[in-house]
Protein backbone atom coordinates (compact mmCIF):
# COMPACT_ATOMS: atom_id res chain seq x y z
CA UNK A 1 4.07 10.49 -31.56
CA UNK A 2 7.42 9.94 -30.57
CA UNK A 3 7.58 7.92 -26.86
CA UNK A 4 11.55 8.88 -26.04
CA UNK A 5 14.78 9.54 -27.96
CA UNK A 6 18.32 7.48 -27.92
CA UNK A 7 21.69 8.32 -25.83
CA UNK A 8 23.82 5.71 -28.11
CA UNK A 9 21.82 2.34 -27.20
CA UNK A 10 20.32 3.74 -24.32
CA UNK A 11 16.73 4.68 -24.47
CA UNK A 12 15.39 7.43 -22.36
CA UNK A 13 11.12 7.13 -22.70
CA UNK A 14 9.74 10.65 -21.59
CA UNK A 15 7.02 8.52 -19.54
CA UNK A 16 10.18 7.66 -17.05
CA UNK A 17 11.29 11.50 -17.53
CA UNK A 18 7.52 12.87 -16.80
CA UNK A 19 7.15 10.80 -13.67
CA UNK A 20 10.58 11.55 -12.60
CA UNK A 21 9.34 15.42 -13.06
CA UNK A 22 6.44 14.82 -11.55
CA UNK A 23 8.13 13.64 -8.09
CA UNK A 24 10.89 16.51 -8.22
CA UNK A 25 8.19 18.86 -8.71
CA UNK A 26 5.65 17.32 -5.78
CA UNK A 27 8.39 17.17 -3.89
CA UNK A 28 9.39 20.65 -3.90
CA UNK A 29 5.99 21.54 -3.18
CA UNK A 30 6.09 19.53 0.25
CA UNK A 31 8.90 21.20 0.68
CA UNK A 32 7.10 24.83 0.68
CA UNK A 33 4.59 23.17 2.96
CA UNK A 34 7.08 22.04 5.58
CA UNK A 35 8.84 25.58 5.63
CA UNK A 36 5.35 27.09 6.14
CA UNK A 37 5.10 25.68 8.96
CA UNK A 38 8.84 26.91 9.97
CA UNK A 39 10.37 23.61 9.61
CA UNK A 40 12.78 22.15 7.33
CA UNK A 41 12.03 20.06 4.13
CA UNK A 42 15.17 18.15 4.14
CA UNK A 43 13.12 15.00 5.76
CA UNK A 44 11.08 15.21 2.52
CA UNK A 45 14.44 15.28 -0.14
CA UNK A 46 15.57 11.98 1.97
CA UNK A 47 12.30 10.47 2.04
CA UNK A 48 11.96 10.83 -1.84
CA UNK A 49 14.21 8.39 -3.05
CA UNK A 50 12.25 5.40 -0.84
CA UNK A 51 8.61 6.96 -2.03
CA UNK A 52 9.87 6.46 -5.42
CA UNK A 53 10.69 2.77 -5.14
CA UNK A 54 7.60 2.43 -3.13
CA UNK A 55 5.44 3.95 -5.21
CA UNK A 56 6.92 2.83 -8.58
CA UNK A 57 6.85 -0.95 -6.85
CA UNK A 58 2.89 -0.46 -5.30
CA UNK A 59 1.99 1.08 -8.76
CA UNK A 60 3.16 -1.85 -11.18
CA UNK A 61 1.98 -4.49 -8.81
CA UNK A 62 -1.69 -2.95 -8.55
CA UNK A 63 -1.63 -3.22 -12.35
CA UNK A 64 -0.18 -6.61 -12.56
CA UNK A 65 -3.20 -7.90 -10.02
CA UNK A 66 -5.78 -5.87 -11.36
CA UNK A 67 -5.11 -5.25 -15.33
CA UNK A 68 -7.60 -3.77 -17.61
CA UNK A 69 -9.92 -4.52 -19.79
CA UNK A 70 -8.11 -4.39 -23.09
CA UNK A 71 -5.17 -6.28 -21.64
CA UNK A 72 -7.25 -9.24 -20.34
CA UNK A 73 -8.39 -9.35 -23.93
CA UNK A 74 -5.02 -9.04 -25.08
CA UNK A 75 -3.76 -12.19 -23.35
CA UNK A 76 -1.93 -9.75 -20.78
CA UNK A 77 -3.54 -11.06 -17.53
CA UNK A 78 -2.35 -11.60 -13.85
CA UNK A 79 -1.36 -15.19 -14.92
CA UNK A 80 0.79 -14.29 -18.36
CA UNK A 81 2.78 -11.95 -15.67
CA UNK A 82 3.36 -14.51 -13.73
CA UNK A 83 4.28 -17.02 -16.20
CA UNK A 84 6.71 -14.03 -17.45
CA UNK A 85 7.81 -12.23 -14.54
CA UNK A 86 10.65 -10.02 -16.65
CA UNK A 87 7.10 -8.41 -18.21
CA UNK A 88 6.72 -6.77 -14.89
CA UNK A 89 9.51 -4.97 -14.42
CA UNK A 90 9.14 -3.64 -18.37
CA UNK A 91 7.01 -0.31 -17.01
CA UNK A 92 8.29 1.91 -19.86
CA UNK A 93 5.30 -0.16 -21.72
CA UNK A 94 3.01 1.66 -19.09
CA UNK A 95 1.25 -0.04 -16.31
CA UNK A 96 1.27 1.85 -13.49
CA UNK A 97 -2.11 2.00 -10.78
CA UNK A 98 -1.82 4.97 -8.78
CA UNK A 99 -3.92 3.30 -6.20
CA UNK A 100 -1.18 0.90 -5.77
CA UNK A 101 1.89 3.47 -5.96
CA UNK A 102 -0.10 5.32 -3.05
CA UNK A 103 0.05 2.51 -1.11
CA UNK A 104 3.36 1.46 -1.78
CA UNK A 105 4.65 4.69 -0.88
CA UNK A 106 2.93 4.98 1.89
CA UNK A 107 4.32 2.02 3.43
CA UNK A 108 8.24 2.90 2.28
CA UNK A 109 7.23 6.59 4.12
CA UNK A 110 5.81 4.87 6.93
CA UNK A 111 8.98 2.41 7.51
CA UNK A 112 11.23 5.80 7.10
CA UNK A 113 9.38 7.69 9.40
CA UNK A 114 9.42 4.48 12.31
CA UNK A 115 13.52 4.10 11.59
CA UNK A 116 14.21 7.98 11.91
CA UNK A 117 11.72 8.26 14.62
CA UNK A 118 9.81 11.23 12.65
CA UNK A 119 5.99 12.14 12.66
CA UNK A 120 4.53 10.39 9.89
CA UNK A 121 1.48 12.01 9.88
CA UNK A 122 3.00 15.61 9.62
CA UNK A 123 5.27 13.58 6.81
CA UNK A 124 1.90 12.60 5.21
CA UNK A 125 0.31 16.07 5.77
CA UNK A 126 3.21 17.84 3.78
CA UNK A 127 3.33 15.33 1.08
CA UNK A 128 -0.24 15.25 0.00
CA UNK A 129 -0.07 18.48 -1.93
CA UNK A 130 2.59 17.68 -3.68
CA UNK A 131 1.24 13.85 -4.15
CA UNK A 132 -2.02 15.56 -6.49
CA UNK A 133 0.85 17.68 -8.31
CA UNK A 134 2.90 14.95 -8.53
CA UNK A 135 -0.02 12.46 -10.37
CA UNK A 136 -1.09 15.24 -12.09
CA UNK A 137 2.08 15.78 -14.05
CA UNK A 138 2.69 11.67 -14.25
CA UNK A 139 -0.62 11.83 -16.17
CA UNK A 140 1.09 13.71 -19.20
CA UNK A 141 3.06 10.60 -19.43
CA UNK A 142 -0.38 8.60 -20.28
CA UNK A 143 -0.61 11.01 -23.23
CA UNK A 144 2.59 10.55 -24.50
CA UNK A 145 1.99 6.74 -24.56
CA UNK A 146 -1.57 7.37 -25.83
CA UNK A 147 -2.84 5.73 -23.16
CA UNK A 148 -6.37 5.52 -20.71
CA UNK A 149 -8.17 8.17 -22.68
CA UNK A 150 -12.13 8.48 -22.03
CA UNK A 151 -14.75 7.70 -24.70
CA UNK A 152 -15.31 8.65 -27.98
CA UNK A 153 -15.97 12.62 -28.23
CA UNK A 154 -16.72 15.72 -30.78
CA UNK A 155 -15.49 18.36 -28.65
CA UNK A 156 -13.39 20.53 -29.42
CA UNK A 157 -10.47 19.50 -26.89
CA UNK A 158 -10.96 16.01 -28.12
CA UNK A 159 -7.76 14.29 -28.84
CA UNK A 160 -6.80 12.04 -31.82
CA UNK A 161 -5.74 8.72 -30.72
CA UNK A 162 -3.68 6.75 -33.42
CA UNK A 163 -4.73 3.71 -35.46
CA UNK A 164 -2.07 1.01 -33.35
CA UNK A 165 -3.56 2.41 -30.28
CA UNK A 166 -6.88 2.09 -30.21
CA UNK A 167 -8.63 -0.57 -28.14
CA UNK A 168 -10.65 -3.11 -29.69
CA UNK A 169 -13.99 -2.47 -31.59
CA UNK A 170 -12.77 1.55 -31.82
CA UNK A 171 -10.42 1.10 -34.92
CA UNK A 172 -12.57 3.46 -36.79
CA UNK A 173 -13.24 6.16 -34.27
CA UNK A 174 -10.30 8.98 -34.30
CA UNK A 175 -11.11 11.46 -31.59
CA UNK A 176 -11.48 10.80 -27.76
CA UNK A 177 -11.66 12.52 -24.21
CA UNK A 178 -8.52 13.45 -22.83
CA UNK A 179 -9.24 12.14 -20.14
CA UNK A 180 -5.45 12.86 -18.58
CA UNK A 181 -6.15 16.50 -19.31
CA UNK A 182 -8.93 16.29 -16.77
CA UNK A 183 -7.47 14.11 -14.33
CA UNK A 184 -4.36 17.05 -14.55
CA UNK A 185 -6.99 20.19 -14.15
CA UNK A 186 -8.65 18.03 -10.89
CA UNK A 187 -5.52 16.85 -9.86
CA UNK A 188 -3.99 20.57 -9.38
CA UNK A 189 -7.51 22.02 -8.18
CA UNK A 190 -7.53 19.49 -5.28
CA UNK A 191 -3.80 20.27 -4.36
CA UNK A 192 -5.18 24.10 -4.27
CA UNK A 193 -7.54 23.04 -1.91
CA UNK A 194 -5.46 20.77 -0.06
CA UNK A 195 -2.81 23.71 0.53
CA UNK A 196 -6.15 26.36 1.32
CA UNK A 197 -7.90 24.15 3.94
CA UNK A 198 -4.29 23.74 5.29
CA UNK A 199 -3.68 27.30 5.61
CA UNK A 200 -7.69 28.50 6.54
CA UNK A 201 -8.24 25.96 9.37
CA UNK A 202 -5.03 25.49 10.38
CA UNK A 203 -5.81 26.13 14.19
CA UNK A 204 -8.29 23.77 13.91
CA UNK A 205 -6.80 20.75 12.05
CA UNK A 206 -5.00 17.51 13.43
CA UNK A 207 -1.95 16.28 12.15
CA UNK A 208 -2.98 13.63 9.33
CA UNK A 209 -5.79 15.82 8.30
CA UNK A 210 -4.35 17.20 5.54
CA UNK A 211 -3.82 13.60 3.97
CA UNK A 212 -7.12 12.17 5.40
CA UNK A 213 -8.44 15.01 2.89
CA UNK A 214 -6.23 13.71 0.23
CA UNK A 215 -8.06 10.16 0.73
CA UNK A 216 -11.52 12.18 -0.35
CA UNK A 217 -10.32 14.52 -3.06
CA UNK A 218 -8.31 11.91 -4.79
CA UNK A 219 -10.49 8.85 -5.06
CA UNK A 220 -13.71 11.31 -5.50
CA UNK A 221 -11.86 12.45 -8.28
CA UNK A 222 -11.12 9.41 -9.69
CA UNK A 223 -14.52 7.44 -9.23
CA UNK A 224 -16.64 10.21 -11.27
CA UNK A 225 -13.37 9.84 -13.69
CA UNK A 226 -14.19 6.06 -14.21
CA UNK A 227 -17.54 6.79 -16.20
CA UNK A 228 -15.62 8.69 -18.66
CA UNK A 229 -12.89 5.91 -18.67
CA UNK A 230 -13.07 3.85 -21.57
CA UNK A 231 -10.79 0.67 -20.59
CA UNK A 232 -11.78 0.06 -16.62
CA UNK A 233 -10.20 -2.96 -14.43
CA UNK A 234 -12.69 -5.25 -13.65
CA UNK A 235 -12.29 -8.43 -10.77
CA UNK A 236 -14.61 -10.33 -10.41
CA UNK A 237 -16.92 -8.63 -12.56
CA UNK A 238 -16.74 -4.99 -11.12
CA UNK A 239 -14.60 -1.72 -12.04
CA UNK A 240 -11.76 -2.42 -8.73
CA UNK A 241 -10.68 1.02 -9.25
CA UNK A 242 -13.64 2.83 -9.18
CA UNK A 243 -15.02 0.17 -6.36
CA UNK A 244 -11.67 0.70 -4.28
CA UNK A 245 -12.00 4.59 -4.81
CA UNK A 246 -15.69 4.63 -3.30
CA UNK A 247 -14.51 2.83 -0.46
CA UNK A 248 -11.91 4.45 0.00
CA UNK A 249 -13.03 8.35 -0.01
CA UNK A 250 -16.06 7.10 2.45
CA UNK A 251 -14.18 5.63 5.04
CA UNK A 252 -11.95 8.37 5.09
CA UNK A 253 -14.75 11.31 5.09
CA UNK A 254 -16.32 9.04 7.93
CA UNK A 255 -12.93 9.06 9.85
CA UNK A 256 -12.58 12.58 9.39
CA UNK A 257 -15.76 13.92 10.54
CA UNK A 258 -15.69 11.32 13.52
CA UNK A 259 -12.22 12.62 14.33
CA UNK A 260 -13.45 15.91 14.61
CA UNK A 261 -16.18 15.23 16.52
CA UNK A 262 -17.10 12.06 18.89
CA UNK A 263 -13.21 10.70 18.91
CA UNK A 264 -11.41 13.54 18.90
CA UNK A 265 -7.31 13.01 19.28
CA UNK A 266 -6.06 13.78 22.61
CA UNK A 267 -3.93 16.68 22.40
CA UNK A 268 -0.27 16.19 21.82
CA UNK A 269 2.31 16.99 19.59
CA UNK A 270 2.04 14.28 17.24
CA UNK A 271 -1.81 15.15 16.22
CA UNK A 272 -2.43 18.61 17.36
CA UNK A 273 -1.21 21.67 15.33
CA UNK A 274 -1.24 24.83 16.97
CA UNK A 275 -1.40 28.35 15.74
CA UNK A 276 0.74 30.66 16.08
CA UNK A 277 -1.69 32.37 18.25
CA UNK A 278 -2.48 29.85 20.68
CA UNK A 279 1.46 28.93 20.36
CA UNK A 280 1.51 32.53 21.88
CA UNK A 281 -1.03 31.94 24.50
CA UNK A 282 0.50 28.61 25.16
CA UNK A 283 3.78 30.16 26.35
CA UNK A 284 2.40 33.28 28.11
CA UNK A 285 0.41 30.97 30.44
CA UNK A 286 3.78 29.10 31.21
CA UNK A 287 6.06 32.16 31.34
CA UNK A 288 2.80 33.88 33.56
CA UNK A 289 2.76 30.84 36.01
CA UNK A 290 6.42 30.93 36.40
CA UNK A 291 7.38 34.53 37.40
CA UNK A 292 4.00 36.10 36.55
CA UNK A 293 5.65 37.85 33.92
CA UNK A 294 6.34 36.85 29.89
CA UNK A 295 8.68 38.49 27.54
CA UNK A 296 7.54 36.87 23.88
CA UNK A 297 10.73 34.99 22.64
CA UNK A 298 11.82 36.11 18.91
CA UNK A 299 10.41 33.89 15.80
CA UNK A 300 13.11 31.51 14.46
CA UNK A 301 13.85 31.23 11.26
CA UNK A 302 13.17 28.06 9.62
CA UNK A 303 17.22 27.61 8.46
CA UNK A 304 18.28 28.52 12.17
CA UNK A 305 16.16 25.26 13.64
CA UNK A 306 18.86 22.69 11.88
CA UNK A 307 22.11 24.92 12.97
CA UNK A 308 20.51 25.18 16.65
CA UNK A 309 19.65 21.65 16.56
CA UNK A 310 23.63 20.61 15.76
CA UNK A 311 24.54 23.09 18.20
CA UNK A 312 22.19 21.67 21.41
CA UNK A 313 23.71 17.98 19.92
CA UNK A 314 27.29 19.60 20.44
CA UNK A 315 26.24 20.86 23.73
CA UNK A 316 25.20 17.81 24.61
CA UNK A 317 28.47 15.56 23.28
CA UNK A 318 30.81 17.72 25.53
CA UNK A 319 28.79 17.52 28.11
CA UNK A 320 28.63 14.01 28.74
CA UNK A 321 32.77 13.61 27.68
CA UNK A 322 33.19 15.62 30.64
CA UNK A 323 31.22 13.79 32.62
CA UNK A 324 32.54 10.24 31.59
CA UNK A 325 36.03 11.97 32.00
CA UNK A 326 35.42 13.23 35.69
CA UNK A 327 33.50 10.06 36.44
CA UNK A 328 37.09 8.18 35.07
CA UNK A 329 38.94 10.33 37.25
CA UNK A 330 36.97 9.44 40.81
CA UNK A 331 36.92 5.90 39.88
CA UNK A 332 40.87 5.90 39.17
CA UNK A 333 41.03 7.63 42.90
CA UNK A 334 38.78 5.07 44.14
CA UNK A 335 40.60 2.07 43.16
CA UNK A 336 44.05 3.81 44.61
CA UNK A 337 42.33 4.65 48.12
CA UNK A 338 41.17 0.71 48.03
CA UNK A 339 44.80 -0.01 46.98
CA UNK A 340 46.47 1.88 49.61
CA UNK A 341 44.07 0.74 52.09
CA UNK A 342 44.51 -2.77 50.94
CA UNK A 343 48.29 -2.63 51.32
CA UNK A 344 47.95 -0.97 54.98
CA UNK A 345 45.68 -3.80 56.55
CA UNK A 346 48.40 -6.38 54.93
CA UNK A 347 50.99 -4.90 57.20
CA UNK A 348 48.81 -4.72 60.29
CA UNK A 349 47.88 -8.05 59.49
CA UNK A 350 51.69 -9.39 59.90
CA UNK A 351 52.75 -6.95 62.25
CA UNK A 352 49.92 -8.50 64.57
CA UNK A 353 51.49 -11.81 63.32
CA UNK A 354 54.71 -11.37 64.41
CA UNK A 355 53.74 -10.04 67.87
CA UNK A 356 51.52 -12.85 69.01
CA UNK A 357 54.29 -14.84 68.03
CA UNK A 358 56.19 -13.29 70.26
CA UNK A 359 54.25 -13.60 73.15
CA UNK A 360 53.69 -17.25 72.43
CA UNK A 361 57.58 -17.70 72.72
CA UNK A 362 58.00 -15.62 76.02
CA UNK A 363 55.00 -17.63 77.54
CA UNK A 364 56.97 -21.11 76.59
CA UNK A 365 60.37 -19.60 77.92
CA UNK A 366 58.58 -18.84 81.72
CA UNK A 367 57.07 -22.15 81.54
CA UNK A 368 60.43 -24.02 81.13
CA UNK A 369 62.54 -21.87 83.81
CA UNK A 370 59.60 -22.72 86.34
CA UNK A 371 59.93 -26.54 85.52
CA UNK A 372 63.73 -26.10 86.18
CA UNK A 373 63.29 -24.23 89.34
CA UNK A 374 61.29 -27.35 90.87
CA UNK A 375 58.55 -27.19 93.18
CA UNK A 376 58.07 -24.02 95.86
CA UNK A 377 58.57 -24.94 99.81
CA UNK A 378 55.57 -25.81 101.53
CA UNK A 379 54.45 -22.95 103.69
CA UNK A 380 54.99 -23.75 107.48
């Protein structure tokens, strides 16, 4: 089976292409989730770019620190990567752990989110639709590389594997579980149900629920997977994936069903989603305490939000030049008051000056003329 085709001495491997599809496509979906909820999806188009290099960095390192079991055998272990670092960055030979691409891209959406000063938790909600759809199509890529396929099988959907990739001790056997195909069919089910339980209990959900969800259905998926697997990861003598996945999907259902009930969030508008009902109710009891009478403002459309936020910013802008301006002008008048003032005591000042001196030189010319005049006649 052919693995990619030549652009003069280029190669383009469809495993890049799928995974490139893959994100376009999750993406997208995200987006539909966002305007759902009458907001805009351009956050998500911005975002993708750094969840690609997070993900595609997270996802080569999990498999460099946890390879599998035909690699170790192989001679392609966590040390030979590190003794040949260029290896690493050679991912059209496959190697990528979704565990670790989650995580990666997590923490690139997570330092996007902090910078822009966006909800990363709505971020994460909207994304983790599209993240199933997204793996789901990556996982075609696996075919095309004839890649982590499930055990031998009969069945009629089984897949032929060819001779130079067959692991070890399975040169003979020709047919196997796709076990891609069924990672794709769960993948796309549990985005289905992602996108349902959004839209169902929406009045009733946090924001980060969606994704906390995404934490069960994807590693539940995945561990029951891992039986069918026929090259696992073990460390330290255990399966990490399908160990990490257990974990994973339990301390998330545990979060979840203490969040909604013991330590709930306190309401506010980065974990409570409101529908549009009590959105309603929410501003008739403001509009009602106010005036005692509400008139229902008209639904914007999710394309207005961006034009009206530009618009407030504009407001805004011209606002405070006028401000700064008029606040130039009084300090300009200000400093000429203190000027003029300034200039006025000055001339007081020698005016004063000049009179005492003055006086000073009419006292001195009495005092002479009396010393001149001599002494006064005794009185008789």
């Amino acid at each position: 089976m052919p693995q990619g085709f030549n652009i003069g001495p280029v190669t383009i491997r469809f495993y890049a292409l799928i995974i490139l599809a893959g994100a376009l496509l999750g993406t997208w979906v995200a987006g539909q989730m966002a305007k759902r909820d009458g907001k805009s999806s351009d956050d998500l188009w911005d975002i993708l770019p750094w969840l690609l290099l997070g993900g595609i960095l997270g996802a080569r390192l999990w498999h460099v620190f946890t390879p599998s079991a035909s690699n170790i055998a192989a001679g392609t272990t966590t040390a030979y990567y590190m003794e040949n670092p260029i290896r690493i960055l050679q991912i059209w030979h496959g190697g990528l752990g979704i565990p670790g691409g989650v995580i990666g891209g997590a923490i690139a959406a997570l330092i996007y989110c902090k910078v822009r000063r966006i909800s990363f938790a709505q971020i994460a909600d909207w994304t983790a639709p599209g993240l199933l759809i997204a793996q789901a199509i990556g996982r075609w890529g696996n075919f095309v590389n004839q890649e982590l396929y499930g055990g031998p099988s009969d069945l009629p959907w089984a897949i032929f594997i060819e001779p130079q990739y067959r692991l070890p001790g399975f040169a003979a056997v020709e047919r196997y579980h796709p076990l891609f195909l069924y990672e794709f069919i769960l993948n796309v089910l549990g985005a289905l149900l992602l996108i349902w339980v959004g839209k169902r209990f929406k009045g009733k959900l946090f924001k980060g629920d969606i994704f906390n969800l995404y934490l069960v259905v994807y590693p539940v998926i995945r561990f029951a997977l891992e039986f069918v697997r026929l090259d696992p990861s073990p460390v330290a003598g255990i399966n990490i994936n399908q160990t990490t996945m257990m974990v994973v999907a339990l301390l998330a259902g545990v979060f979840f069903i203490l969040r909604h009930t013991v330590w709930p969030p306190k309401p506010n508008a980065e974990t409570e989603i409101l529908t549009p009902e009590a959105e309603a109710e929410l501003a008739a009891d403001v509009g009602n305490a106010a005036d005692g009478d509400f008139v229902e403002e008209p639904e914007l459309d999710s394309e207005e939000i961006p034009a009206l936020d530009e618009e407030v910013e504009d407001v805004l802008d011209e606002n405070e030049e006028a401000v700064n301006r008029e606040l130039d002008e009084k300090t300009a008048e200000v400093e000429d008051a203190l000027e003029e003032l300034g200039q006025s005591l000055d001339e007081e000042h020698a005016e004063l000056e000049d009179a005492a001196k003055d006086a000073a030189d009419e006292l001195d010319d009495q005092n002479e003329a009396r010393l001149l005049d001599g002494p006064a006649p005794a009185a008789t």
